[in-house]
N, C-alpha and C. Protein backbone atom coordinates (compact mmCIF):
# COMPACT_ATOMS: atom_id res chain seq x y z
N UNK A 1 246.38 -27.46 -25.78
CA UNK A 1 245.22 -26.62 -25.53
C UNK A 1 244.89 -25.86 -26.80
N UNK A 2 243.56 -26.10 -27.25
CA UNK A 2 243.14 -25.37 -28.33
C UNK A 2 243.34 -23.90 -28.28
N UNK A 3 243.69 -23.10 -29.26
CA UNK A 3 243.60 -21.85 -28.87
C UNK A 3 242.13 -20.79 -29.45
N UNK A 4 241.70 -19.94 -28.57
CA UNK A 4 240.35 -19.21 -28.78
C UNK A 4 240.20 -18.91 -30.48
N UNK A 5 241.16 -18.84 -31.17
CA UNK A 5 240.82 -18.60 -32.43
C UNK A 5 240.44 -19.43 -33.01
N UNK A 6 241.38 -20.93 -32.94
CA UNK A 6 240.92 -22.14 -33.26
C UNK A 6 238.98 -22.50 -33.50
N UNK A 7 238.76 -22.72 -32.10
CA UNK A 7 237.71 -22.81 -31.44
C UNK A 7 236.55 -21.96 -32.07
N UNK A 8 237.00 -20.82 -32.20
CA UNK A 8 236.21 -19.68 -32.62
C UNK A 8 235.64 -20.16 -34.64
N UNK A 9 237.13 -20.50 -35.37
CA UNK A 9 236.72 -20.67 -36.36
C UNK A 9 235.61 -22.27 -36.86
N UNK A 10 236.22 -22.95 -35.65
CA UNK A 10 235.55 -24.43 -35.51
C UNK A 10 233.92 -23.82 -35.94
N UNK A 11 233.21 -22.81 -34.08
CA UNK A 11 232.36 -22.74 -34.53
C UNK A 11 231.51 -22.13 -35.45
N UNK A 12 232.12 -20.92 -36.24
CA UNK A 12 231.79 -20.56 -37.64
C UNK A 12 231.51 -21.32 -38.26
N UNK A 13 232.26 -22.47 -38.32
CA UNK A 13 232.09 -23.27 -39.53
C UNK A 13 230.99 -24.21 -39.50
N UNK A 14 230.92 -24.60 -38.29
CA UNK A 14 230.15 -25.83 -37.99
C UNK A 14 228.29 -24.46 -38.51
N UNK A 15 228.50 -23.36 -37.73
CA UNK A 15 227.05 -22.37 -38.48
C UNK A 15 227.19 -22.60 -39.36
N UNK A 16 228.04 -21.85 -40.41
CA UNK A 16 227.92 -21.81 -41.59
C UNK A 16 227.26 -23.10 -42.52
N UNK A 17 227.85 -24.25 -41.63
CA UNK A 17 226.92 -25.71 -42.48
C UNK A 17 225.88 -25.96 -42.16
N UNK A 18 225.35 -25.80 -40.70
CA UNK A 18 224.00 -25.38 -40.10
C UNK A 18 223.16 -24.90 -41.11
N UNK A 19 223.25 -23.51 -40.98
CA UNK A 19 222.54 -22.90 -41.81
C UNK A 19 222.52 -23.11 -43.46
N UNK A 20 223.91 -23.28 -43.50
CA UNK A 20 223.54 -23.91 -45.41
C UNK A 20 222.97 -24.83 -45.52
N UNK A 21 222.65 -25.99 -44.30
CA UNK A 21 221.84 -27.23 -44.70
C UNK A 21 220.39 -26.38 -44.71
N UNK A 22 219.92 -25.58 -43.62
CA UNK A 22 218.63 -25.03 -42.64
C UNK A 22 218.45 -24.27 -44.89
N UNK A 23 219.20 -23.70 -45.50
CA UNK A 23 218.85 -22.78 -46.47
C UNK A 23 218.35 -23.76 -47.21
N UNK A 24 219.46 -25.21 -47.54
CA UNK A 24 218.97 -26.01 -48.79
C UNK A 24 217.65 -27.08 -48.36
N UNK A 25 217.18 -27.22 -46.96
CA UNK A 25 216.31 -27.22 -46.72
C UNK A 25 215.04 -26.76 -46.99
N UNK A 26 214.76 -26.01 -46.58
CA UNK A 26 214.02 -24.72 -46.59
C UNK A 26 213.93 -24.30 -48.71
N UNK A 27 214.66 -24.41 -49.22
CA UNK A 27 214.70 -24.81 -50.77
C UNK A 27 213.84 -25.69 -51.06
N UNK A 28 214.39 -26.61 -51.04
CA UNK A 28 213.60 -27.71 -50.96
C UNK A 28 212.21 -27.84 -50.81
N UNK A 29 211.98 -27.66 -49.57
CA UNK A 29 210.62 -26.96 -49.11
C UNK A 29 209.43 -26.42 -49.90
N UNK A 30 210.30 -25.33 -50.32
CA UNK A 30 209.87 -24.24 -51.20
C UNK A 30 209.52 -24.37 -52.48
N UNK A 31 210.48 -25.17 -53.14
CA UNK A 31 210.27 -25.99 -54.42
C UNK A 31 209.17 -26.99 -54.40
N UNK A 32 209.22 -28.07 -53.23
CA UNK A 32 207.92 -28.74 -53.29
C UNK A 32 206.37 -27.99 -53.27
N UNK A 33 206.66 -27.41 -52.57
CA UNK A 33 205.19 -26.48 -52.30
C UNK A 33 205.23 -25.84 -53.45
N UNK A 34 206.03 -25.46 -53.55
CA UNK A 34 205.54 -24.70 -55.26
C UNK A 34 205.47 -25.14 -56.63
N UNK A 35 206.00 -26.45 -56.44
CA UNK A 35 205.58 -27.31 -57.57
C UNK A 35 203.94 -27.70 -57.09
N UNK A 36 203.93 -28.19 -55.74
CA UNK A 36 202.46 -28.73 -55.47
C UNK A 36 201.21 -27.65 -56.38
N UNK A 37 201.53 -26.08 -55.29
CA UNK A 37 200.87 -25.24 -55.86
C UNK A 37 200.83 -24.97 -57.44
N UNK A 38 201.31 -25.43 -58.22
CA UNK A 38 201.67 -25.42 -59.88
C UNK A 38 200.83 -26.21 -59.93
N UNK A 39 200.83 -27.57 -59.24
CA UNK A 39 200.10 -28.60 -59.98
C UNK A 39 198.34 -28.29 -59.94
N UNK A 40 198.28 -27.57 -58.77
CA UNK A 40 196.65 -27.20 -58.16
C UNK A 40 196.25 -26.15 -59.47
N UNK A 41 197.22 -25.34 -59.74
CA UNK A 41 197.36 -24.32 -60.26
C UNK A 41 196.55 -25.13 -62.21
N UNK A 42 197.75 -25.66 -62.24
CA UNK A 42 197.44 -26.23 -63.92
C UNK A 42 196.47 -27.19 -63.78
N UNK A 43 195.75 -27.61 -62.65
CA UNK A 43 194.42 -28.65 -62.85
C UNK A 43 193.34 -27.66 -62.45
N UNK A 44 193.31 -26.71 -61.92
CA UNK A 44 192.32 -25.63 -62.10
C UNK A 44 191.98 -24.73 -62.63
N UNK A 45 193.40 -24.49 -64.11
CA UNK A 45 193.12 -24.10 -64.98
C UNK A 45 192.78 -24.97 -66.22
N UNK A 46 193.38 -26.26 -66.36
CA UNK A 46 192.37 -27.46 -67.00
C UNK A 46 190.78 -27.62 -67.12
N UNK A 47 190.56 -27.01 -65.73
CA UNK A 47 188.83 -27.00 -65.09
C UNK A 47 188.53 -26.16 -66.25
N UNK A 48 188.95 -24.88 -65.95
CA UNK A 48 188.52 -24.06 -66.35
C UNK A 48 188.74 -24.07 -67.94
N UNK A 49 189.30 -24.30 -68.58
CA UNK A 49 189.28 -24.64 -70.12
C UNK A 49 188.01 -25.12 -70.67
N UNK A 50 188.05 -26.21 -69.59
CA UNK A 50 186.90 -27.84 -69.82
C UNK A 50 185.84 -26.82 -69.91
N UNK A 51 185.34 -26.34 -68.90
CA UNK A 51 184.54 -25.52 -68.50
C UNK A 51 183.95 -24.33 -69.93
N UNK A 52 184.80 -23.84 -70.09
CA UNK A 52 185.12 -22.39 -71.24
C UNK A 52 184.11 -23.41 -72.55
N UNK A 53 184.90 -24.45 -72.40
CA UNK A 53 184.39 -25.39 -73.97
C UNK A 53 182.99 -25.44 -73.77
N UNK A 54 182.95 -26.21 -72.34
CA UNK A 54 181.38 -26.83 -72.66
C UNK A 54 180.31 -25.83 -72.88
N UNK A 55 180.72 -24.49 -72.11
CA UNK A 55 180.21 -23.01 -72.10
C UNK A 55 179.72 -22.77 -73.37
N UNK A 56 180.79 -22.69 -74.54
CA UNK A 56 181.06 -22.05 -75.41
C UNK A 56 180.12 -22.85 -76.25
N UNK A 57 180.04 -24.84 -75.82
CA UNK A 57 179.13 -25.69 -76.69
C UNK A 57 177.55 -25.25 -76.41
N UNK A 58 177.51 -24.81 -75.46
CA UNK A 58 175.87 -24.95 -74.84
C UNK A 58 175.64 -23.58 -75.35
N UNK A 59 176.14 -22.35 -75.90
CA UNK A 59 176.01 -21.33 -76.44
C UNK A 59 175.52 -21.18 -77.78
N UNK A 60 176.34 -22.59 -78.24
CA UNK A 60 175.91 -22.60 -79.76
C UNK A 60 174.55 -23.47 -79.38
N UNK A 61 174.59 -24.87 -79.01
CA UNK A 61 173.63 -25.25 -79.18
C UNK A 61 172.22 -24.65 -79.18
N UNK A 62 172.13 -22.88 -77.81
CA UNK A 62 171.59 -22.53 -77.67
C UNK A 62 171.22 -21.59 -78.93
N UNK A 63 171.94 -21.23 -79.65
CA UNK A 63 171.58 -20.46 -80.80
C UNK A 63 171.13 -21.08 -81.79
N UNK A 64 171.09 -22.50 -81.79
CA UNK A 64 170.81 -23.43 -82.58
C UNK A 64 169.27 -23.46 -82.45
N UNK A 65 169.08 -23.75 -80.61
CA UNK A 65 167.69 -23.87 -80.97
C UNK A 65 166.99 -22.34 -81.06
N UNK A 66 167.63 -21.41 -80.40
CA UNK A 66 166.64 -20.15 -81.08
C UNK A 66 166.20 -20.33 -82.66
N UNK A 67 167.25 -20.53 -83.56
CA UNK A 67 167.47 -20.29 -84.70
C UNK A 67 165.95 -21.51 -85.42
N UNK A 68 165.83 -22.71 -85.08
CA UNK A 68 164.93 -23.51 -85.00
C UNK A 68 163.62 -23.27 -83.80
N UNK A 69 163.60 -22.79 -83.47
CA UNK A 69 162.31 -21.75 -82.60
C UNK A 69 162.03 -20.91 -83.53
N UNK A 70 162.93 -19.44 -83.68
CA UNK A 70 162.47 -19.14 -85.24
C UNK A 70 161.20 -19.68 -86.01
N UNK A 71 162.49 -21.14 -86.86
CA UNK A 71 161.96 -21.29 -87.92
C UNK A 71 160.16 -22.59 -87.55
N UNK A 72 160.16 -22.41 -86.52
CA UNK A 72 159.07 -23.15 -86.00
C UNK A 72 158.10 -22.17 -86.02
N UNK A 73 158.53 -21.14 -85.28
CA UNK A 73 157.20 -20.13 -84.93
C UNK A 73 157.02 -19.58 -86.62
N UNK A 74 157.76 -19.40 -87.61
CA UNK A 74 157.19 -18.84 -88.44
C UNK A 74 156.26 -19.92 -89.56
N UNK A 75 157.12 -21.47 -89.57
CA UNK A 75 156.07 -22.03 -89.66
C UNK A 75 154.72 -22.86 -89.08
N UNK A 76 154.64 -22.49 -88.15
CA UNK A 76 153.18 -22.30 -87.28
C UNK A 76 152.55 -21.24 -88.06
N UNK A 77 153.03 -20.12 -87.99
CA UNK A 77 152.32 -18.72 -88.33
C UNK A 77 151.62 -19.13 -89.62
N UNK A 78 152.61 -19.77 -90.64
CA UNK A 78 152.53 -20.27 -92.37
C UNK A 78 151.37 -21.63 -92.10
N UNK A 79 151.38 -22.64 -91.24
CA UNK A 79 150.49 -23.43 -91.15
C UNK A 79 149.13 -22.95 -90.77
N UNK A 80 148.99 -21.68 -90.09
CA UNK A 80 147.57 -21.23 -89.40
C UNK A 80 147.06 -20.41 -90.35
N UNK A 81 148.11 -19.72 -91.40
CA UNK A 81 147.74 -18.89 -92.39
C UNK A 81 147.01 -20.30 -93.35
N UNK A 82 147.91 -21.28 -93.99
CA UNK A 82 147.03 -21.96 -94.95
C UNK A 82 145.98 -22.38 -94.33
N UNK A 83 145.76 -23.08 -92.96
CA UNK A 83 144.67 -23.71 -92.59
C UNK A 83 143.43 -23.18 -93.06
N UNK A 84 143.62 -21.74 -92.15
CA UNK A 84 142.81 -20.39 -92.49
C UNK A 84 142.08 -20.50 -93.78
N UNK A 85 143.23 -20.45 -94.67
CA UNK A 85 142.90 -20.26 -96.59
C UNK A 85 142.04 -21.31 -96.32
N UNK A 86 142.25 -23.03 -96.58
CA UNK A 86 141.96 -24.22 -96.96
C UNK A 86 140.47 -24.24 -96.69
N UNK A 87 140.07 -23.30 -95.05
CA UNK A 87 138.74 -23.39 -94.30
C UNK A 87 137.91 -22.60 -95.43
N UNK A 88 138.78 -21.37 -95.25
CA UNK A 88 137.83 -20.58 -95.85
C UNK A 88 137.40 -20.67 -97.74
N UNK A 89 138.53 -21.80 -98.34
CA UNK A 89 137.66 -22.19 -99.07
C UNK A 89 136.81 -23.26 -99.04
N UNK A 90 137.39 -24.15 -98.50
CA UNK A 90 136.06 -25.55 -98.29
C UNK A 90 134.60 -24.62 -98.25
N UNK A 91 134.83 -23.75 -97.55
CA UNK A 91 133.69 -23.23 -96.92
C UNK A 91 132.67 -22.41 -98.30
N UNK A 92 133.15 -21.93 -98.87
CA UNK A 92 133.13 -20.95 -100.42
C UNK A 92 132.47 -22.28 -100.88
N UNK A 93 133.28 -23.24 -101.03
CA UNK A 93 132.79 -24.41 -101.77
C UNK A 93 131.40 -25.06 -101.51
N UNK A 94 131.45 -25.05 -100.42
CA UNK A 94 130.23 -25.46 -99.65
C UNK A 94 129.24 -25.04 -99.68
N UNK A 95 129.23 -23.37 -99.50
CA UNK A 95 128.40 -22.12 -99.60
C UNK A 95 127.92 -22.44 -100.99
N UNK A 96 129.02 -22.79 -101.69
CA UNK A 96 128.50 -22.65 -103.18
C UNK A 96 127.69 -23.78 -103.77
N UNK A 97 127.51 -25.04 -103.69
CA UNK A 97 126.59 -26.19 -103.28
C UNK A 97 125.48 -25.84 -102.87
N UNK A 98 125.45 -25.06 -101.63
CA UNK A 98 124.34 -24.55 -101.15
C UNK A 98 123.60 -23.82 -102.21
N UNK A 99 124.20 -22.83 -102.96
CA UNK A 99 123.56 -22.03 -103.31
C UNK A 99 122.32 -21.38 -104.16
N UNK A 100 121.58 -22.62 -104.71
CA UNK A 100 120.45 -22.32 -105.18
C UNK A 100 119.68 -23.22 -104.15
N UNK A 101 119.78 -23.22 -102.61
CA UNK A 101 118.98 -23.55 -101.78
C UNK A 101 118.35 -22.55 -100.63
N UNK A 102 117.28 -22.79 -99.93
CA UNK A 102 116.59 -22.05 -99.24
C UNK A 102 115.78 -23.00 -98.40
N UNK A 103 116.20 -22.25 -96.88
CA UNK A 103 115.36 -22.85 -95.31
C UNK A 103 114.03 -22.63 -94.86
N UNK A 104 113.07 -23.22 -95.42
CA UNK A 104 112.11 -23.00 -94.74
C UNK A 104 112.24 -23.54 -93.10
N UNK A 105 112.35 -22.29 -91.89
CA UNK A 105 112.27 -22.56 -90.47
C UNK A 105 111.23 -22.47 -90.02
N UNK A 106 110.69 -23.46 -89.17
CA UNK A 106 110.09 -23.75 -87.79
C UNK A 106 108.84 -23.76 -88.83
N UNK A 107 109.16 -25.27 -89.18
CA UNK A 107 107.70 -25.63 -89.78
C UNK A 107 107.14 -26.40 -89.14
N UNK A 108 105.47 -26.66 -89.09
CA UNK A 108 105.28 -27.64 -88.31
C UNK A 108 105.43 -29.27 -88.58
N UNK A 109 105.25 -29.72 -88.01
CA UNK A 109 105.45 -31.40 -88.28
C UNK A 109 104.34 -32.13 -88.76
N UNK A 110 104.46 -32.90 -89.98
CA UNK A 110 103.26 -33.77 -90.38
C UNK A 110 102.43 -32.93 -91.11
N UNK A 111 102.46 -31.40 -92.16
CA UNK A 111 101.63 -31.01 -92.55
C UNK A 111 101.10 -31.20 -93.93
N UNK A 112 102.25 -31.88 -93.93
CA UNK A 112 102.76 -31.80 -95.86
C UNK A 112 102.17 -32.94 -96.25
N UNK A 113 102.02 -34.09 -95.55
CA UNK A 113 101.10 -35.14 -96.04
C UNK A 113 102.17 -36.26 -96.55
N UNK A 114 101.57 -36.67 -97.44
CA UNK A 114 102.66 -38.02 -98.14
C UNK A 114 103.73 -37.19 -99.33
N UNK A 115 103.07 -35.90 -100.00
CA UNK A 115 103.76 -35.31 -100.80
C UNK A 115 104.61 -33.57 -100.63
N UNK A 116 105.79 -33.94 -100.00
CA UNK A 116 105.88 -32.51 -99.50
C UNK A 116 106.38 -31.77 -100.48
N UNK A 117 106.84 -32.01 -101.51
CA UNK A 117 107.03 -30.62 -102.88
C UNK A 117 106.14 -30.26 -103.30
N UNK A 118 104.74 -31.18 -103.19
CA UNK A 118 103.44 -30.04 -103.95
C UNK A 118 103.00 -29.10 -102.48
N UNK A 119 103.33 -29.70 -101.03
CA UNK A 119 102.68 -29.22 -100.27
C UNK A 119 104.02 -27.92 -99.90
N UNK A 120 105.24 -27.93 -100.07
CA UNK A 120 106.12 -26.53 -100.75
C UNK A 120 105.95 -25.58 -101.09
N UNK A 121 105.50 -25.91 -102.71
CA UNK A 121 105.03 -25.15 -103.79
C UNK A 121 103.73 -24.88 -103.27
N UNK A 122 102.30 -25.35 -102.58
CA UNK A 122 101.26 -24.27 -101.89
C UNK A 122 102.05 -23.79 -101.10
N UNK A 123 102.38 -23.80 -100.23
CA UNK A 123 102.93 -23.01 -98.97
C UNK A 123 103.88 -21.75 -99.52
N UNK A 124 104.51 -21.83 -100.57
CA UNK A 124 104.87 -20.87 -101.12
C UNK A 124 104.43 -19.84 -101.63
N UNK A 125 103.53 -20.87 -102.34
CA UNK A 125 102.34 -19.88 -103.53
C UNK A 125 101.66 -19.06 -102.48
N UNK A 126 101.00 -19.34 -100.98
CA UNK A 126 99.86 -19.09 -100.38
C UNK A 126 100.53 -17.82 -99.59
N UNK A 127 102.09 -17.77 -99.73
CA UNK A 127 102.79 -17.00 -98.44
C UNK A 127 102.68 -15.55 -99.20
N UNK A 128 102.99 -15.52 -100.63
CA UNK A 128 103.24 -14.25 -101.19
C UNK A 128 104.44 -14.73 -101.72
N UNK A 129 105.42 -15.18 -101.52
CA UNK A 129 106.98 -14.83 -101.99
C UNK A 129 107.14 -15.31 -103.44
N UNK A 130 106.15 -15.57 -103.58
CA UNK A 130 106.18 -16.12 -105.63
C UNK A 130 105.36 -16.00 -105.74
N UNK A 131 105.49 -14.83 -106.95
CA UNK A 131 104.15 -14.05 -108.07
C UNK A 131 104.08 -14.78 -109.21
N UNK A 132 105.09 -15.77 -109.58
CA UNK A 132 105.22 -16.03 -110.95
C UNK A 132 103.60 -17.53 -110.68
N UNK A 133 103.86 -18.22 -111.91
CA UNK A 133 103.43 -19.27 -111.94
C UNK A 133 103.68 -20.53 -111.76
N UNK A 134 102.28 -21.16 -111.22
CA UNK A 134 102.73 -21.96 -110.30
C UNK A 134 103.49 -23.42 -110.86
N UNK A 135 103.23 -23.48 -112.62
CA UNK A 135 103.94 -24.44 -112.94
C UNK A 135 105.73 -24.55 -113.01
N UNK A 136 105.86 -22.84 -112.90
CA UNK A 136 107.09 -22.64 -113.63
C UNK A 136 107.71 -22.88 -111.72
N UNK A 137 107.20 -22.63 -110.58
CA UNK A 137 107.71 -22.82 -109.27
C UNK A 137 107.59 -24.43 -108.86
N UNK A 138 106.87 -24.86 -109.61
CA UNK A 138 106.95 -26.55 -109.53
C UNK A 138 108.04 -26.69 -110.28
N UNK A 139 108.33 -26.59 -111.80
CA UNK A 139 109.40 -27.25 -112.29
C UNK A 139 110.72 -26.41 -111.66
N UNK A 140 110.97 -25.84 -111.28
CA UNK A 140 112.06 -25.17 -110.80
C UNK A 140 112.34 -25.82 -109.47
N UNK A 141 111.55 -26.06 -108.50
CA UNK A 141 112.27 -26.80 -107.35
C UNK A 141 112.75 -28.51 -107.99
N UNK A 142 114.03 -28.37 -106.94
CA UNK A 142 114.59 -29.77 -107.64
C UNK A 142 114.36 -31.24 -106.29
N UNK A 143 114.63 -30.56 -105.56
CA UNK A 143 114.23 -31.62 -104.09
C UNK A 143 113.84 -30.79 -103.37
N UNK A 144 112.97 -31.62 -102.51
CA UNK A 144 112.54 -30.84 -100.95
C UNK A 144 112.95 -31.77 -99.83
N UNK A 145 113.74 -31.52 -98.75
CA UNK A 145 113.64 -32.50 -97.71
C UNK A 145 114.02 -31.87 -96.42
N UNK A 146 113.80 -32.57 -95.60
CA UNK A 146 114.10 -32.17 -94.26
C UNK A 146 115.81 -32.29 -94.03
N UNK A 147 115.69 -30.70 -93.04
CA UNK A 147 117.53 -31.09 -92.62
C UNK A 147 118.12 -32.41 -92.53
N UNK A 148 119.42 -32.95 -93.03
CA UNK A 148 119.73 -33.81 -92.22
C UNK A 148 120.24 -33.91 -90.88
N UNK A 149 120.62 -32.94 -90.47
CA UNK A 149 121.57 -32.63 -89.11
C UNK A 149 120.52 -32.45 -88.35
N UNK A 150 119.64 -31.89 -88.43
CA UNK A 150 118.24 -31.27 -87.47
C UNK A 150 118.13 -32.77 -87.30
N UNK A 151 117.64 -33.14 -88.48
CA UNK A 151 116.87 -34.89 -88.37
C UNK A 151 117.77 -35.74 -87.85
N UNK A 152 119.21 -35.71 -87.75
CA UNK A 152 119.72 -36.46 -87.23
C UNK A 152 120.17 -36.57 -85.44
N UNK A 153 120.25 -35.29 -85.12
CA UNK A 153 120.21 -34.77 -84.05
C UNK A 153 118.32 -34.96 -82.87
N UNK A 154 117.88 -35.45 -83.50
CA UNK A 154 116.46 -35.91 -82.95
C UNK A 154 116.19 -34.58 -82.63
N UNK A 155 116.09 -32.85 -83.03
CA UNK A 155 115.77 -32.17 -83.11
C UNK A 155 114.05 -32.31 -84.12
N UNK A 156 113.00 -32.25 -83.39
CA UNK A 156 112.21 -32.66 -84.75
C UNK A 156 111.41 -31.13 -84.36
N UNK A 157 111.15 -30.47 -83.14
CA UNK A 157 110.50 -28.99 -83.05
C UNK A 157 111.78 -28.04 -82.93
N UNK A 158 111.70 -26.60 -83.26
CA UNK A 158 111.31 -26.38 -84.73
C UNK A 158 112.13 -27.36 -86.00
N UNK A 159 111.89 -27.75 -86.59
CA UNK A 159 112.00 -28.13 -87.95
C UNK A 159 112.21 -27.29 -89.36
N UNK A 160 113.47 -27.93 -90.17
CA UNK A 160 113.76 -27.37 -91.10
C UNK A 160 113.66 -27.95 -92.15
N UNK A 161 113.29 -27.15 -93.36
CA UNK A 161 113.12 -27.94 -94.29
C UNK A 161 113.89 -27.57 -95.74
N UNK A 162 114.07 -28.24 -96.44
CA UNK A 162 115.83 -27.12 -97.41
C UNK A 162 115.08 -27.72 -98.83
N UNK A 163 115.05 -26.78 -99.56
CA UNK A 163 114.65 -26.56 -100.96
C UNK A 163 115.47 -26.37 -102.02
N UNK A 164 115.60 -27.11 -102.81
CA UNK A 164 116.67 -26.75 -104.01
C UNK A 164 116.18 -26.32 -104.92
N UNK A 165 116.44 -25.40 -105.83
CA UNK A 165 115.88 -24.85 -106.96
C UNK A 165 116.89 -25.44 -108.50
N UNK A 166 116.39 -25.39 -109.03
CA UNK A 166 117.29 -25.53 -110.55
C UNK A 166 118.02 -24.54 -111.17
N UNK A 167 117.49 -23.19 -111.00
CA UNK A 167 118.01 -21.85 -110.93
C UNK A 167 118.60 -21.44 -109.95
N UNK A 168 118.99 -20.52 -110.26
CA UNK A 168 119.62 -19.20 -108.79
C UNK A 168 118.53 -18.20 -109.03
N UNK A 169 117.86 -17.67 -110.31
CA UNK A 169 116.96 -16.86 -110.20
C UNK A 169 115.75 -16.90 -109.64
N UNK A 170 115.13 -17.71 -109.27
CA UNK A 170 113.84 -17.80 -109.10
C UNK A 170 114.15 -18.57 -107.62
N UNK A 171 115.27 -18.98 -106.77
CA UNK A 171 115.83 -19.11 -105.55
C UNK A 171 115.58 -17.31 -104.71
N UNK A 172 116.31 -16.66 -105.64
CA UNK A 172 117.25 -15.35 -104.97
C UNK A 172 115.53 -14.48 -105.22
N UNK A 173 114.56 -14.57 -105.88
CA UNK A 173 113.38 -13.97 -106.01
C UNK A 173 112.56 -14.34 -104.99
N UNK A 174 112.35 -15.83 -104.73
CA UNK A 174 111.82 -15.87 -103.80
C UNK A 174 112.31 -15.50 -102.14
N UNK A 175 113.90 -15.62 -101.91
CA UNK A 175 114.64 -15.37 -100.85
C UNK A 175 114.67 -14.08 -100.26
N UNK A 176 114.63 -12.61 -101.39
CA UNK A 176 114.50 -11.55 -101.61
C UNK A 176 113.04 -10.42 -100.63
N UNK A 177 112.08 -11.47 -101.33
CA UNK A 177 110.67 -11.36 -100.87
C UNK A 177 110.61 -11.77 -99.29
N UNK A 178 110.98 -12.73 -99.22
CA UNK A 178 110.80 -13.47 -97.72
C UNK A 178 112.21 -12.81 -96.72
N UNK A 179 113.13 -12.36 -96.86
CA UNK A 179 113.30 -11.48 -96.21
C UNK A 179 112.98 -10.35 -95.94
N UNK A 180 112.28 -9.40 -97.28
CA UNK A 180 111.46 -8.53 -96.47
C UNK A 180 110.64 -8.43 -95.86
N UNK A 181 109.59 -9.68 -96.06
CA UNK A 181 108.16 -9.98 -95.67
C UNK A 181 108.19 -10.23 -93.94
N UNK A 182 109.62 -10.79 -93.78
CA UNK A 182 109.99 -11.23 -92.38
C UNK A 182 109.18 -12.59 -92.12
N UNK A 183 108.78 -12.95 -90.93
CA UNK A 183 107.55 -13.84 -90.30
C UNK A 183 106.28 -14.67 -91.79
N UNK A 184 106.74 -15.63 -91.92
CA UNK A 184 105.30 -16.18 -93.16
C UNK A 184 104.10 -16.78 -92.39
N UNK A 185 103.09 -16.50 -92.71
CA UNK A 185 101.61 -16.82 -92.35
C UNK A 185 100.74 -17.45 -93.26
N UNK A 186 100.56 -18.62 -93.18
CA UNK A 186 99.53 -19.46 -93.97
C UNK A 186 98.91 -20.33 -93.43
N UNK A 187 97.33 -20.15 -92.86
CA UNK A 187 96.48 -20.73 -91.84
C UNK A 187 97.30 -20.42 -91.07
N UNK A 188 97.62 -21.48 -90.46
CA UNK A 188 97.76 -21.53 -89.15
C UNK A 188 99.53 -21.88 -88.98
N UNK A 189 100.11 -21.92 -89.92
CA UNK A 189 101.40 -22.12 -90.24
C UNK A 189 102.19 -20.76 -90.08
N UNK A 190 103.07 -20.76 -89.58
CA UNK A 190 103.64 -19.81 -89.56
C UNK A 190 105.38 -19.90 -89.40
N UNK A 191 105.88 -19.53 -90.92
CA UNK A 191 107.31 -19.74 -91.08
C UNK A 191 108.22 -18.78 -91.36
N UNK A 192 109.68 -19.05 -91.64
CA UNK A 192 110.41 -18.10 -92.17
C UNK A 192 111.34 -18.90 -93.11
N UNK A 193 111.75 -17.84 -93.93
CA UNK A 193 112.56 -18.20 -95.35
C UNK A 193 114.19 -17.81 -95.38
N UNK A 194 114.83 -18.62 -95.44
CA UNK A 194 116.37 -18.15 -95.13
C UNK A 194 117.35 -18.77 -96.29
N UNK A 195 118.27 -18.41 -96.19
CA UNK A 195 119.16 -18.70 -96.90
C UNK A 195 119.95 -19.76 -96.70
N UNK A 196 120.21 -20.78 -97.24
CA UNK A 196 121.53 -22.00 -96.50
C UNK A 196 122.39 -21.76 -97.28
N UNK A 197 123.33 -21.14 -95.33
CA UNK A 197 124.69 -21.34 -95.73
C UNK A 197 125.23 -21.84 -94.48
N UNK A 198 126.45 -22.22 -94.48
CA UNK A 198 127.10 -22.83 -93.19
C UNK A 198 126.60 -21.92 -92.23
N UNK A 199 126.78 -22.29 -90.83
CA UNK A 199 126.75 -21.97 -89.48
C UNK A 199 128.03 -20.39 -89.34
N UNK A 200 128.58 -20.98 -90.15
CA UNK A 200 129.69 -20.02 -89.36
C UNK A 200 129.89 -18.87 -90.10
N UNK A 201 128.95 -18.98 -91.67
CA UNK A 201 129.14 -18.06 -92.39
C UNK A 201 127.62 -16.90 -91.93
N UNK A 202 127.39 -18.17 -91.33
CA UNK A 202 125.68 -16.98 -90.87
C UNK A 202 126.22 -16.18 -89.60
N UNK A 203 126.90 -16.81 -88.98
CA UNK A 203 127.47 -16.39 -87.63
C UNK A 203 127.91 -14.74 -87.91
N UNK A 204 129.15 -14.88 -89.02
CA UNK A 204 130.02 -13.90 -89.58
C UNK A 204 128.89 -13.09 -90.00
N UNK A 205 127.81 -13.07 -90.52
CA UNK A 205 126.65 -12.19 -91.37
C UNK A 205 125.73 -11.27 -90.22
């Protein structure tokens, strides 16, 4: 017959391995899951690296293109500035071509006959705006003709007609007169005397 102590230490022992298996169990356990959680752990901080980089790339790139926005908008600004210049001299240039010329406006049609520089030079002579003589206002105009743009535009009422002089003096004398005179009257004609210059420079005036 076993005796109670026997028995007693039997079942100590047999706990004691119980539970040391139930501990290295439960270890075990613990270790897997916490390696698992490690692994979740170091691939979601991988993310986040990946992440940090591409961040950090799209930051620059982004300063890249400010930096080229910049240099765009200032040369826009530099392209609208020369344009500007280039216009406004063509335009000088142009003006200046023009410039020993003068508009007779809203003339009538068909008055001048087969010869319109002698019929000019009366219409001039007859208006007032030239005192001088009439040979020296004949040799001084160099062409007479009708707009081309008017004429090309099938604009034919009112009608313009553009005068070149050989001088600037005897242009700016007669131009002088006929703006103060305003409105010209001869018979039944009735004109005005202007200056040619571009559209846009009369606009600006």
């Amino acid at each position: 017959m076993t005796s109670p102590s026997c028995s007693q230490s039997g079942s100590l022992e047999f706990l004691l391995q119980s539970s040391a298996k139930e501990v290295r169990q439960g270890f075990s356990v613990s270790q897997s899951n916490q390696k698992g959680i490690q692994e979740v752990c170091e691939g979601l901080a991988n993310k986040i690296d990946l992440l940090a980089q591409r961040t950090q790339f799209l930051e620059i790139q982004v300063e890249q293109l400010k930096v080229e926005s910049e240099k765009n908008s200032r040369d826009i600004v530099d392209l609208k500035a020369k344009n500007k210049y280039d216009a406004e001299k063509l335009e000088s240039l142009e003006n200046s071509a023009r410039r020993n010329n003068i508009k007779l406006m809203n003339v009538p049609e068909g008055k001048e006959g087969n010869d319109i520089k002698t019929w000019v030079v009366d219409l001039l002579m007859q208006s007032g705006v030239w005192d001088g003589t009439e040979s020296i206002l004949k040799d001084d105009i160099q062409r007479v003709h009708e707009d081309p743009f008017r004429k090309a535009a099938n604009r034919v009422k009112p009608r313009r007609i553009l005068v070149n002089f050989l001088t600037y003096t005897v242009k700016e004398k007669i131009l002088s007169k006929a703006l103060k005179m305003g409105t010209l009257k001869v018979n039944v004609c009735s004109f005005e005397i202007r200056s040619d210059v571009l559209r846009i420079t009369s606009n600006r005036q």
